[in-house]
C-alpha atoms as a PDB file:
ATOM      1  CA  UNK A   1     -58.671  -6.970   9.356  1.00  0.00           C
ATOM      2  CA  UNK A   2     -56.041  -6.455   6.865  1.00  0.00           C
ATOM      3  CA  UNK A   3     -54.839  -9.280   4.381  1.00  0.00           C
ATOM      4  CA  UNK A   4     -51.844 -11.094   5.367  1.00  0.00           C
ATOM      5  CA  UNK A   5     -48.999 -11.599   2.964  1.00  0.00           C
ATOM      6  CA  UNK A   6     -47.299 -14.748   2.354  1.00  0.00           C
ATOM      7  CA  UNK A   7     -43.444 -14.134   1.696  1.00  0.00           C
ATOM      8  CA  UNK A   8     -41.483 -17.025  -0.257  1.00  0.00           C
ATOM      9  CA  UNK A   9     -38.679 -18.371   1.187  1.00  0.00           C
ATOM     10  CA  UNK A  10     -36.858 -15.958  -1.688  1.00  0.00           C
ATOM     11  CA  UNK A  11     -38.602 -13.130  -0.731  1.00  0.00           C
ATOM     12  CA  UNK A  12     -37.557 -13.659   3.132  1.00  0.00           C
ATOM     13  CA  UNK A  13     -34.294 -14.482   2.111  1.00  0.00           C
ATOM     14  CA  UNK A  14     -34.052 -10.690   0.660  1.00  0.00           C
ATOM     15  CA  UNK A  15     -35.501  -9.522   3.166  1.00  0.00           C
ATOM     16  CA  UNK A  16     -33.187 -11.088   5.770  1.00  0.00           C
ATOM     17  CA  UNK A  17     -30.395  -9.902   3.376  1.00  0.00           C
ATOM     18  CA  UNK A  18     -31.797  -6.652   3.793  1.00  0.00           C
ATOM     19  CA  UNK A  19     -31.375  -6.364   7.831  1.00  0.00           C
ATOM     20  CA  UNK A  20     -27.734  -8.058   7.731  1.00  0.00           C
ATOM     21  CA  UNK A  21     -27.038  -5.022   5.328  1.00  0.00           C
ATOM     22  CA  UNK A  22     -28.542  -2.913   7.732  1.00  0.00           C
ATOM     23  CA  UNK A  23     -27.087  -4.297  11.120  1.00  0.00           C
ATOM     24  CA  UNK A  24     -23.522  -2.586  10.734  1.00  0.00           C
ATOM     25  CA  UNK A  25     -22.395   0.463  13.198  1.00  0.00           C
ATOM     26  CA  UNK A  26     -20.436   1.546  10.011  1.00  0.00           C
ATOM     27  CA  UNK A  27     -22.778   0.880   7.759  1.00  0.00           C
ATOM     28  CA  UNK A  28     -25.565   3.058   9.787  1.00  0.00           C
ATOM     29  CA  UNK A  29     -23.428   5.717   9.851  1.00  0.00           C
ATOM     30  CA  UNK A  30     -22.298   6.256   6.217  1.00  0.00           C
ATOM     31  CA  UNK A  31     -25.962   6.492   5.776  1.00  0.00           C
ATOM     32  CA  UNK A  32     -26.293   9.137   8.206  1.00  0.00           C
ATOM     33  CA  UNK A  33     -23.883  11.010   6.275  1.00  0.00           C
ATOM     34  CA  UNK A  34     -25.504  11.362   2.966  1.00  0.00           C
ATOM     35  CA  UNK A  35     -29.065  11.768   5.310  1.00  0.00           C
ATOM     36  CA  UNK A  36     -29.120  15.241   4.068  1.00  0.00           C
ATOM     37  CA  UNK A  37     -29.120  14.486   0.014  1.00  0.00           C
ATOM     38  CA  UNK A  38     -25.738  15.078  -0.742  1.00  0.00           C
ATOM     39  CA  UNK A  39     -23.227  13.300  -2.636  1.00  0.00           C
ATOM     40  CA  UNK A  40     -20.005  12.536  -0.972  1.00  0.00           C
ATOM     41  CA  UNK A  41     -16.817  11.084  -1.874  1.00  0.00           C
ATOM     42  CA  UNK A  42     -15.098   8.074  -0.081  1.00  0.00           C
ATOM     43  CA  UNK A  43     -12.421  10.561   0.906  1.00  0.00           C
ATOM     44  CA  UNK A  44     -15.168  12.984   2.387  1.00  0.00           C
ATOM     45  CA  UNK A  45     -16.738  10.202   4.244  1.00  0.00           C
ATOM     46  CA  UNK A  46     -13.408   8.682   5.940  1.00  0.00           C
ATOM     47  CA  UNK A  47     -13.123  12.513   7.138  1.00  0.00           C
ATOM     48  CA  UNK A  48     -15.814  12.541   8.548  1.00  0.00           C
ATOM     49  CA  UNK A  49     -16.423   8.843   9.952  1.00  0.00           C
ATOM     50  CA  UNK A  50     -12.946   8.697  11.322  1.00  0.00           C
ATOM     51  CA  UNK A  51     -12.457   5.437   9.400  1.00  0.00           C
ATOM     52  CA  UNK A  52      -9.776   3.885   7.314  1.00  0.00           C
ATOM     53  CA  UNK A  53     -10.086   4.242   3.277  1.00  0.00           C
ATOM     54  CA  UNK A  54     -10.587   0.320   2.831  1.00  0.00           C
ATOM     55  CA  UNK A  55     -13.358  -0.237   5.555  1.00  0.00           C
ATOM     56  CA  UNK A  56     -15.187   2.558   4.265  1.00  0.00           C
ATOM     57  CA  UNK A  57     -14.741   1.148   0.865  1.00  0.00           C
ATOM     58  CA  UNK A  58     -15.881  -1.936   2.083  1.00  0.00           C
ATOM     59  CA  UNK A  59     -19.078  -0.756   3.371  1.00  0.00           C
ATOM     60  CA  UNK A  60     -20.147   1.233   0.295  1.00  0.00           C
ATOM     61  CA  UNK A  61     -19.941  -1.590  -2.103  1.00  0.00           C
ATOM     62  CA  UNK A  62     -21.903  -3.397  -0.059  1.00  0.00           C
ATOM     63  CA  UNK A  63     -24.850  -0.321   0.478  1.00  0.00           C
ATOM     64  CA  UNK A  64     -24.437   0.086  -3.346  1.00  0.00           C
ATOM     65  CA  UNK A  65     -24.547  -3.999  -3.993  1.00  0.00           C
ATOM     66  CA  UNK A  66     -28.213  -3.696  -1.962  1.00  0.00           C
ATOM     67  CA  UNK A  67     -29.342  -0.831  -3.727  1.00  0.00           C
ATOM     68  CA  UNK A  68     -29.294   1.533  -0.738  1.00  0.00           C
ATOM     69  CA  UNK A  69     -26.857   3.332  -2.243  1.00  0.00           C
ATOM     70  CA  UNK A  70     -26.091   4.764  -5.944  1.00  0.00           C
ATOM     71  CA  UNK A  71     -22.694   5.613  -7.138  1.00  0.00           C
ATOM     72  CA  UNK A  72     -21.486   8.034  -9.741  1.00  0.00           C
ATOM     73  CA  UNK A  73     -17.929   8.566 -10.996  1.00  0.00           C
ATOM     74  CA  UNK A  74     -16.616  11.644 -11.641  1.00  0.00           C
ATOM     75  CA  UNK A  75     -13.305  11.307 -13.303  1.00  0.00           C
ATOM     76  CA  UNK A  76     -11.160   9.344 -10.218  1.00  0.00           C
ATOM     77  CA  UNK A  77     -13.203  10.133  -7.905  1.00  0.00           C
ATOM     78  CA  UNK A  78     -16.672   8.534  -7.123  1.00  0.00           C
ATOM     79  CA  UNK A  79     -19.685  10.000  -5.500  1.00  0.00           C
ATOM     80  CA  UNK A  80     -21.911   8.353  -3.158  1.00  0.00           C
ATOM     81  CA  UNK A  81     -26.077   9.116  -2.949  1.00  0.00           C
ATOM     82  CA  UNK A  82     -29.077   7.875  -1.089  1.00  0.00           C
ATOM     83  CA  UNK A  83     -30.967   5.474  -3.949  1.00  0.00           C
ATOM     84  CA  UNK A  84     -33.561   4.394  -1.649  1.00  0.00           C
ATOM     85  CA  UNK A  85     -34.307   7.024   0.850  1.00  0.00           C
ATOM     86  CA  UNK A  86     -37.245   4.746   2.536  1.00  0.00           C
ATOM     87  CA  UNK A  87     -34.799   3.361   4.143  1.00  0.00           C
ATOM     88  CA  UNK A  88     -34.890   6.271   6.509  1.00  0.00           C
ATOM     89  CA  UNK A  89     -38.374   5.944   7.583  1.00  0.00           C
ATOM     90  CA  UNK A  90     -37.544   2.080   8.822  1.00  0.00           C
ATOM     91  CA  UNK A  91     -34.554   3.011  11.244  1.00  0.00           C
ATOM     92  CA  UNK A  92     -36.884   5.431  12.024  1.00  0.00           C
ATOM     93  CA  UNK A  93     -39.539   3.001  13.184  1.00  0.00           C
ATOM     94  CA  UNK A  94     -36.721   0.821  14.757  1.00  0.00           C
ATOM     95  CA  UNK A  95     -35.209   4.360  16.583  1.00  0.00           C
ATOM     96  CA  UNK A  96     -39.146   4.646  17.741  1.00  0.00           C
ATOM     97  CA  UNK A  97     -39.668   1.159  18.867  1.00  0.00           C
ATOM     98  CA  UNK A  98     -36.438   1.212  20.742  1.00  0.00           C
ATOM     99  CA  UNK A  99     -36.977   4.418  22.551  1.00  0.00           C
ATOM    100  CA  UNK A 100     -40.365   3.136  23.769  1.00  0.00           C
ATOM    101  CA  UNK A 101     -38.640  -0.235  24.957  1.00  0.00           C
ATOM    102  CA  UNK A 102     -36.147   1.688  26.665  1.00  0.00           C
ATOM    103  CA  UNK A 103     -38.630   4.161  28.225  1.00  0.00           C
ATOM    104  CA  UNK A 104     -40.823   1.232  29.173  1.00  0.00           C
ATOM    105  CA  UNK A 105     -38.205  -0.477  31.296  1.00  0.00           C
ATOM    106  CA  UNK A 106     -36.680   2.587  33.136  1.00  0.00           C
ATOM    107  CA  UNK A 107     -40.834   3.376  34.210  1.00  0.00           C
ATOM    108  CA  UNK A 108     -40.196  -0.158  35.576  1.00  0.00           C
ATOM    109  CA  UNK A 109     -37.213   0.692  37.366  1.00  0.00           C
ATOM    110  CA  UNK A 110     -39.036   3.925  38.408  1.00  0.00           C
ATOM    111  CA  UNK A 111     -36.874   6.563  36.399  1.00  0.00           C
ATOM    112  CA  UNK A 112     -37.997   9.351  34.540  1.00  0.00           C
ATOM    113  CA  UNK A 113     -37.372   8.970  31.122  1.00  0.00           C
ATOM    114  CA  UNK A 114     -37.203  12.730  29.459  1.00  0.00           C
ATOM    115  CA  UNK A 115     -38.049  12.654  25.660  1.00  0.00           C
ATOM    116  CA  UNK A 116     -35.971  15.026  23.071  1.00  0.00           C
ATOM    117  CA  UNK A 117     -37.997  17.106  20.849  1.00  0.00           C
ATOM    118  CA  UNK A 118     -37.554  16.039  17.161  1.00  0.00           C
ATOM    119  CA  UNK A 119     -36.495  18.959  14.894  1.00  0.00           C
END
């Protein structure tokens, strides 16, 4: 049996801190953009997000604030990065657990559930 952990209250605190960062649509999605490794600007990502300039901006100090993110200026414009890329393999596990929830209770409402194949 594997040894529990006991998180302080500070430690759960940042870890709470953590999900709130994490439980934003926008948020979710800025990271989806810069999924593949690249750098993009706040210009690029309002392009492609369909946002506005200032929520965008919003969002990115706050991914950057948690560490998710890095930042790099390049003369006026600034770049946005991945910092902590392991952040990809826990929406993954939350993507997972979700899908078998989901598949779980249409088998109860006796529906077939087909499964895409992952790239």
């Amino acid at each position: 049996m594997a040894k529990k952990t006991v998180l302080s209250d500070e430690v759960l605190e940042m870890v709470a801190a953590r999900f709130r960062c994490l439980g934003e649509p926008t948020r979710l999605k800025i990271l989806r953009a810069l999924q593949d490794g690249s750098e993009k600007s706040v210009t690029q990502l309002v392009t492609e997000l369909g946002a506005t300039q200032a929520n965008i901006s919003k969002h990115l100090k706050t991914l950057v604030e948690a560490g998710i993110l890095a930042r790099r200026p390049q003369g006026t414009t600034v770049y946005y990065r991945i910092a902590a890329p392991e952040i990809f393999e826990l929406c993954e596990v939350v993507c997972d657990t979700l899908a078998a929830q989901l598949s779980s209770q249409a088998a109860s409402l006796g529906l077939r559930v087909l499964r895409r194949r992952r790239a």
